[in-house]
C-alpha atoms as a PDB file:
ATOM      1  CA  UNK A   1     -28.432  12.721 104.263  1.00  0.00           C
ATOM      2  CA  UNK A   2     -27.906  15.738 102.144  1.00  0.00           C
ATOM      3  CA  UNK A   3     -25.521  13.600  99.800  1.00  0.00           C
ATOM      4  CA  UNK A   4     -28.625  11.050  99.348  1.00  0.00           C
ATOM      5  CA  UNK A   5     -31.498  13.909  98.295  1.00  0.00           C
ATOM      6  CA  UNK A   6     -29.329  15.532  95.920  1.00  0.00           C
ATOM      7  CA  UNK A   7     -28.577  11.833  94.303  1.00  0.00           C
ATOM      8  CA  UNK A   8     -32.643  11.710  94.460  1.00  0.00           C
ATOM      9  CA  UNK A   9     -33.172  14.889  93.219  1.00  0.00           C
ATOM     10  CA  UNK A  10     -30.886  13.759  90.481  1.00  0.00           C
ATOM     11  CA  UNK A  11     -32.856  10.837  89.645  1.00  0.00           C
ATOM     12  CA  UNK A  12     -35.921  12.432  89.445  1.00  0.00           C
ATOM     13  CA  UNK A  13     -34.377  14.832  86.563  1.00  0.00           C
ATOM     14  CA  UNK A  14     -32.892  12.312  84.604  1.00  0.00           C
ATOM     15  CA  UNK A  15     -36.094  10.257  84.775  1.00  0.00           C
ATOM     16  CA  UNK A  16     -37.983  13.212  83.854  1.00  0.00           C
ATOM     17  CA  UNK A  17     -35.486  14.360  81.380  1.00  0.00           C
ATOM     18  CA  UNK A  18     -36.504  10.996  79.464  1.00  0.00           C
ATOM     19  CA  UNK A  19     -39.893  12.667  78.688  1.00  0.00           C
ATOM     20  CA  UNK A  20     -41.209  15.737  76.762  1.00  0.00           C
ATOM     21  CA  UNK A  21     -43.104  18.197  77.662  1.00  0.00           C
ATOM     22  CA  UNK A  22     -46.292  17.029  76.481  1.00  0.00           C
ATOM     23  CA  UNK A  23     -46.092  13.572  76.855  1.00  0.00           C
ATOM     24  CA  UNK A  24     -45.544  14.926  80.872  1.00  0.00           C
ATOM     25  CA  UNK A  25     -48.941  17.110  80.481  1.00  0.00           C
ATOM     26  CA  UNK A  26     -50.781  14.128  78.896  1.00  0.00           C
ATOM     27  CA  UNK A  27     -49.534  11.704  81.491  1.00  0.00           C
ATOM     28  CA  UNK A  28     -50.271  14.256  84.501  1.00  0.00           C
ATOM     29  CA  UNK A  29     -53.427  15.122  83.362  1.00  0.00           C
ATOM     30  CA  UNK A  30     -54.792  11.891  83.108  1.00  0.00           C
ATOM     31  CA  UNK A  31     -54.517  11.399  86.599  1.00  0.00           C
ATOM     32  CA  UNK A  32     -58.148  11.160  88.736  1.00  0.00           C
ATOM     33  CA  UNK A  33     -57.082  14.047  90.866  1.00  0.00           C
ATOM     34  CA  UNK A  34     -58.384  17.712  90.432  1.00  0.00           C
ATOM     35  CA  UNK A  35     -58.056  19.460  87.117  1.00  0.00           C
ATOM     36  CA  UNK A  36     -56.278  21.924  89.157  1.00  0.00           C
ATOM     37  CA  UNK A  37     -54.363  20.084  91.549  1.00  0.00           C
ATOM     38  CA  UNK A  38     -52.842  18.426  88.046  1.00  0.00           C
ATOM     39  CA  UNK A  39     -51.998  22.010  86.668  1.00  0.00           C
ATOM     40  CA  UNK A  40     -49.910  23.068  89.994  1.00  0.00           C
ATOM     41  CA  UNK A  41     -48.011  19.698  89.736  1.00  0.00           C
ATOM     42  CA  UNK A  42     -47.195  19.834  85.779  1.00  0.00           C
ATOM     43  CA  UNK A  43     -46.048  23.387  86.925  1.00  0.00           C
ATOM     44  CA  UNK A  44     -44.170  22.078  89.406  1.00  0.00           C
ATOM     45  CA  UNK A  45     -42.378  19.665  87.405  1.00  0.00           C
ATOM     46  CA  UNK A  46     -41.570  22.666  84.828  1.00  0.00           C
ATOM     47  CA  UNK A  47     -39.955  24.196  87.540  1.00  0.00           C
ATOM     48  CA  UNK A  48     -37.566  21.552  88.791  1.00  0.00           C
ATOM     49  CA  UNK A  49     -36.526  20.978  84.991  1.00  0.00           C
ATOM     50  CA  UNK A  50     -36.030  24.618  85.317  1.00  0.00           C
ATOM     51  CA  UNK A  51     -38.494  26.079  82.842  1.00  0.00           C
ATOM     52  CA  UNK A  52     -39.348  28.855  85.270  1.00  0.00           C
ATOM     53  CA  UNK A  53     -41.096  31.354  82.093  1.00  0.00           C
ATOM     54  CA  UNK A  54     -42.869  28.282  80.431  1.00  0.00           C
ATOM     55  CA  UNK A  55     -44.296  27.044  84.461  1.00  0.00           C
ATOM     56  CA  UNK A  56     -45.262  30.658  85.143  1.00  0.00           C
ATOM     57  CA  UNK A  57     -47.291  31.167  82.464  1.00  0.00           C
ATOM     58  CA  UNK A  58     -48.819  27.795  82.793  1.00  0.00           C
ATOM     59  CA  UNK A  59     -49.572  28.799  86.430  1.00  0.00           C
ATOM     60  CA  UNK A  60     -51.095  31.895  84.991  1.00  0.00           C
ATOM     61  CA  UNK A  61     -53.007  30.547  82.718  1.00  0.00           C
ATOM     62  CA  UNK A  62     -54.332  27.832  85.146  1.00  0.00           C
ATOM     63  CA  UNK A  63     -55.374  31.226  87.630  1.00  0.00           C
ATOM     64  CA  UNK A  64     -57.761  32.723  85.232  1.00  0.00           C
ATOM     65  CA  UNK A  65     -59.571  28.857  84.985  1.00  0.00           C
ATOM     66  CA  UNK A  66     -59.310  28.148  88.647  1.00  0.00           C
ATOM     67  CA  UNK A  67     -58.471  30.986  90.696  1.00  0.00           C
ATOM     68  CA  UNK A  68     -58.937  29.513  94.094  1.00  0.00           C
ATOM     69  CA  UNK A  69     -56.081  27.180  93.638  1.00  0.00           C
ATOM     70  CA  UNK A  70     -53.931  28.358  96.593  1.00  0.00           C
ATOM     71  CA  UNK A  71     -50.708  25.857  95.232  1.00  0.00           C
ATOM     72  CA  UNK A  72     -51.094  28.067  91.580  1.00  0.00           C
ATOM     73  CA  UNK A  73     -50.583  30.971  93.832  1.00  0.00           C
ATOM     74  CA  UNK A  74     -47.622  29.097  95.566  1.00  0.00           C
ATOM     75  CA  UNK A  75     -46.343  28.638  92.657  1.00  0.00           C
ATOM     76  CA  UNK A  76     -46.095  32.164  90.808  1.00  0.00           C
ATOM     77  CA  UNK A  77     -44.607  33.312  93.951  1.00  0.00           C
ATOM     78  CA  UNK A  78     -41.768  30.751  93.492  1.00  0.00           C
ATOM     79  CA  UNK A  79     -41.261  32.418  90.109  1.00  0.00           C
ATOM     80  CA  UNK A  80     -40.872  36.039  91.563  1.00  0.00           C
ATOM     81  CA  UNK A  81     -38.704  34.662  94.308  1.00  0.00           C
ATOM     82  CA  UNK A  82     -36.365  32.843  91.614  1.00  0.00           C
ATOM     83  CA  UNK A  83     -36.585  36.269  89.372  1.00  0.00           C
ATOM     84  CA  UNK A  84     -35.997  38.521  92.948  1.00  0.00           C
ATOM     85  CA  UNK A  85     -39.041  40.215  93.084  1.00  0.00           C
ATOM     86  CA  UNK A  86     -39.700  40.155  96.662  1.00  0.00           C
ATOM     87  CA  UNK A  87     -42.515  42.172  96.413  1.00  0.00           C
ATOM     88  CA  UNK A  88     -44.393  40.200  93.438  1.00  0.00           C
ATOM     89  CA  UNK A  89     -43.724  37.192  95.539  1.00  0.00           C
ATOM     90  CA  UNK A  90     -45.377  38.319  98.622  1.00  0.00           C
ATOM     91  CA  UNK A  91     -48.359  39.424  96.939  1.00  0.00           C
ATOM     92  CA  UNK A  92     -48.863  35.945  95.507  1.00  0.00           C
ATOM     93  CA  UNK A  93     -47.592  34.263  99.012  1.00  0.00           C
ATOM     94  CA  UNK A  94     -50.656  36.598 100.648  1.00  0.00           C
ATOM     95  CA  UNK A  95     -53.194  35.868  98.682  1.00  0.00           C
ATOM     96  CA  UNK A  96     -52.011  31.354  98.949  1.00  0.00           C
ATOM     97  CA  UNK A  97     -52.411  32.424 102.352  1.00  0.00           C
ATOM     98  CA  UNK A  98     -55.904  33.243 102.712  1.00  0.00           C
ATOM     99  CA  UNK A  99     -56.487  29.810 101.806  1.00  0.00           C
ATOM    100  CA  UNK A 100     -58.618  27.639 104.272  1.00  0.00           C
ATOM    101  CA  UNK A 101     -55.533  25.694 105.455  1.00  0.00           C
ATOM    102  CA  UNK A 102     -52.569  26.929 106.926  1.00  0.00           C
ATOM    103  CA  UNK A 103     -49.415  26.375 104.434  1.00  0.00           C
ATOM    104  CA  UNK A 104     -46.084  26.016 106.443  1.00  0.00           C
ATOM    105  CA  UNK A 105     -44.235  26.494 103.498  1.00  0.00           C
ATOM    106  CA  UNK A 106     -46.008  29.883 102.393  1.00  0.00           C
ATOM    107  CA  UNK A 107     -45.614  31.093 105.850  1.00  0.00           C
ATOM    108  CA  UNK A 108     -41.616  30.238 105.791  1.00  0.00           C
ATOM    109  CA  UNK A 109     -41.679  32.475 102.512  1.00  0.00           C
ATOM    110  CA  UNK A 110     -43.827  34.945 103.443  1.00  0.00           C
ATOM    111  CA  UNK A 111     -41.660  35.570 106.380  1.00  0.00           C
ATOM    112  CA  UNK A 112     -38.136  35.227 104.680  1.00  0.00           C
ATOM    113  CA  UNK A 113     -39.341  37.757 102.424  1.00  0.00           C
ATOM    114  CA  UNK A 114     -40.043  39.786 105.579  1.00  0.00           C
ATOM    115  CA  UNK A 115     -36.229  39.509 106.335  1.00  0.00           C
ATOM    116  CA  UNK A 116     -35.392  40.429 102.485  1.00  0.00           C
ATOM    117  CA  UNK A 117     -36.967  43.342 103.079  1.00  0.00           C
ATOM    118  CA  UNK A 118     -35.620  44.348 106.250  1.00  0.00           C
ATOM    119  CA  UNK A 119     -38.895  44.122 108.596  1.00  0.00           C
ATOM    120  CA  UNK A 120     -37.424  41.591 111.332  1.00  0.00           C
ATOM    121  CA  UNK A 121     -40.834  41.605 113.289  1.00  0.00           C
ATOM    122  CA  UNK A 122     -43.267  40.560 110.266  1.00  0.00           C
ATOM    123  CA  UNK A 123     -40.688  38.470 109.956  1.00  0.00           C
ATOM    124  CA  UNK A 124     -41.103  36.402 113.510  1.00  0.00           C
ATOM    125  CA  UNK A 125     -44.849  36.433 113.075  1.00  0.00           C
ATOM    126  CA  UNK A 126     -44.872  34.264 109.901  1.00  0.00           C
ATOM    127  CA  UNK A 127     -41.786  31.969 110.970  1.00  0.00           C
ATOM    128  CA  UNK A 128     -43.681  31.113 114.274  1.00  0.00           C
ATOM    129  CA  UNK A 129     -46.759  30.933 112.405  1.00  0.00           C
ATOM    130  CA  UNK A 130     -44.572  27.859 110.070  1.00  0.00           C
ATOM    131  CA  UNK A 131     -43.373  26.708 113.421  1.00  0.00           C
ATOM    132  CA  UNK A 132     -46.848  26.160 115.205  1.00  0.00           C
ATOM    133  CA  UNK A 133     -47.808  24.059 112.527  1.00  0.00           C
ATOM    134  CA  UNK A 134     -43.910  22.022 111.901  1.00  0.00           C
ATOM    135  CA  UNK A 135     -41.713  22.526 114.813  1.00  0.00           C
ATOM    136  CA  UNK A 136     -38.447  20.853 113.662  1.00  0.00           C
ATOM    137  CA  UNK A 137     -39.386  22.732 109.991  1.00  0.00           C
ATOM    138  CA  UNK A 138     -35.936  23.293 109.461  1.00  0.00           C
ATOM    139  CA  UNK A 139     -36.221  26.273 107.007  1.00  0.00           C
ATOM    140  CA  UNK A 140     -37.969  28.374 109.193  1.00  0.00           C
ATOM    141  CA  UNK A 141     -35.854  27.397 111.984  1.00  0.00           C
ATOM    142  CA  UNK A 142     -33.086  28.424 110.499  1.00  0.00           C
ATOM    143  CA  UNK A 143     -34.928  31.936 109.371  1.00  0.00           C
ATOM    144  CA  UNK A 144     -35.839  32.818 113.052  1.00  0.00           C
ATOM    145  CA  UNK A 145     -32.316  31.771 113.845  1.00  0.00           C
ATOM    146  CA  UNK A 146     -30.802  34.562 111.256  1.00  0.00           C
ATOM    147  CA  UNK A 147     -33.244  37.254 113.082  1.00  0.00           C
ATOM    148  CA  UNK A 148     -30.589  37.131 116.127  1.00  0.00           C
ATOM    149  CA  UNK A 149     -27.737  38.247 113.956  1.00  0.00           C
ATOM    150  CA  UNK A 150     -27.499  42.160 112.769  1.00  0.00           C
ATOM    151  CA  UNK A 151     -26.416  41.482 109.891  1.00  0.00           C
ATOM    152  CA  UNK A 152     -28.644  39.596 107.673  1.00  0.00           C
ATOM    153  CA  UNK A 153     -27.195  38.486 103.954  1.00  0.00           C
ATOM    154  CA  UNK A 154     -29.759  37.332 101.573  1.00  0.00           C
ATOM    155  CA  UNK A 155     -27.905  34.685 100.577  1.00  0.00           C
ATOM    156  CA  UNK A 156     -28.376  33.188 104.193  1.00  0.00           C
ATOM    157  CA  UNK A 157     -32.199  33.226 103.725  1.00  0.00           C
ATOM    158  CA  UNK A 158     -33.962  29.369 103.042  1.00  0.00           C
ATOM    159  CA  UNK A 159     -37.117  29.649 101.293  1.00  0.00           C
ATOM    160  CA  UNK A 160     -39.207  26.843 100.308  1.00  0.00           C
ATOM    161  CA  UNK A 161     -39.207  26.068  96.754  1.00  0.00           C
ATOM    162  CA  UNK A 162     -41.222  22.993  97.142  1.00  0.00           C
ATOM    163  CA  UNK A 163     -45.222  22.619  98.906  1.00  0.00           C
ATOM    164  CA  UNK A 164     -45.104  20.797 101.677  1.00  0.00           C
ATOM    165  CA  UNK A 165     -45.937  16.986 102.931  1.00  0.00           C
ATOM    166  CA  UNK A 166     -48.635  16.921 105.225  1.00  0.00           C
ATOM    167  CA  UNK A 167     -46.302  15.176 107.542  1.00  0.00           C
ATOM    168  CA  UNK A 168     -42.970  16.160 107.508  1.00  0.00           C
ATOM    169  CA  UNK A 169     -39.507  14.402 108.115  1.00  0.00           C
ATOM    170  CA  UNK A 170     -37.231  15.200 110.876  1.00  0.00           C
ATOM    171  CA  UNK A 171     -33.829  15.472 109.304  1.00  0.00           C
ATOM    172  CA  UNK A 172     -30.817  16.758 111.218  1.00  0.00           C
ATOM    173  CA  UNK A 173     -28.349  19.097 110.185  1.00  0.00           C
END
């Protein structure tokens, strides 16, 4: 199964590779969904061609026009996560969080950061908080599985570095 998402993920980068930038923007923006909602996605597809500077400040700029956009949030936490700044990251992870629905993937974060940061039991509260909502969420299970162990690596840590599908997939390991 693994072998099969990293073919897809594959795909989706050489189809996107066929594209610039702008012709991206154009096409995303012309969609009938939220102004916002199209900024966090064209951000999103920044970050999987791995423009990380050129998505965050798109994401930043987006903030200032529509700062209740929990997923802009979401996403400048991704960029302190993929930069190492735990602490950056949970500040924008907290304040997705407030949001009026309950983000599985911001909670998995939120409480992998936790275990970055050595604080095991904020740790458990956010990865059963991701758990409540996605029991077989398999990032977070594997998270709260790491809190057993004494000796936590970062490396061992799974964050989510995409949002969430309202209804998830059950994939085995």
């Amino acid at each position: 199964a693994s072998k099969q998402v990293a073919n897809m993920l594959d795909g989706e980068l050489a189809i996107l590779r066929r594209y610039s930038r702008e012709e991206i923007k154009q096409a995303i923006m012309k969609r009938a969904c939220t102004p916002e909602k199209n900024r966090a996605d064209f951000v999103s597809i920044l970050y999987r061609l791995g423009e990380w500077d050129t998505g965050f400040h798109e994401a930043e700029q987006a903030k200032s026009g529509f700062p209740d956009e929990r997923s802009l949030d979401f996403f400048t936490g991704l960029y302190w996560l993929k930069r190492e700044d735990h602490r950056r990251a949970l500040t924008d992870f907290q304040r997705c969080e407030k949001g009026p629905n309950p983000n599985g993937a911001v909670l998995n974060n939120i409480g992998a950061i936790y275990l970055c940061l050595d604080q095991p039991d904020q740790a458990l509260v956010y990865l059963n908080r991701a758990l409540e909502l996605h029991s077989n969420y398999m990032d977070a299970l594997a998270n709260k599985k790491l809190l057993q162990s004494r000796n936590i690596k970062t490396d061992q840590i799974k964050f989510t570095w995409r949002e969430l599908r309202p209804i998830m997939i059950s994939y085995t390991e």
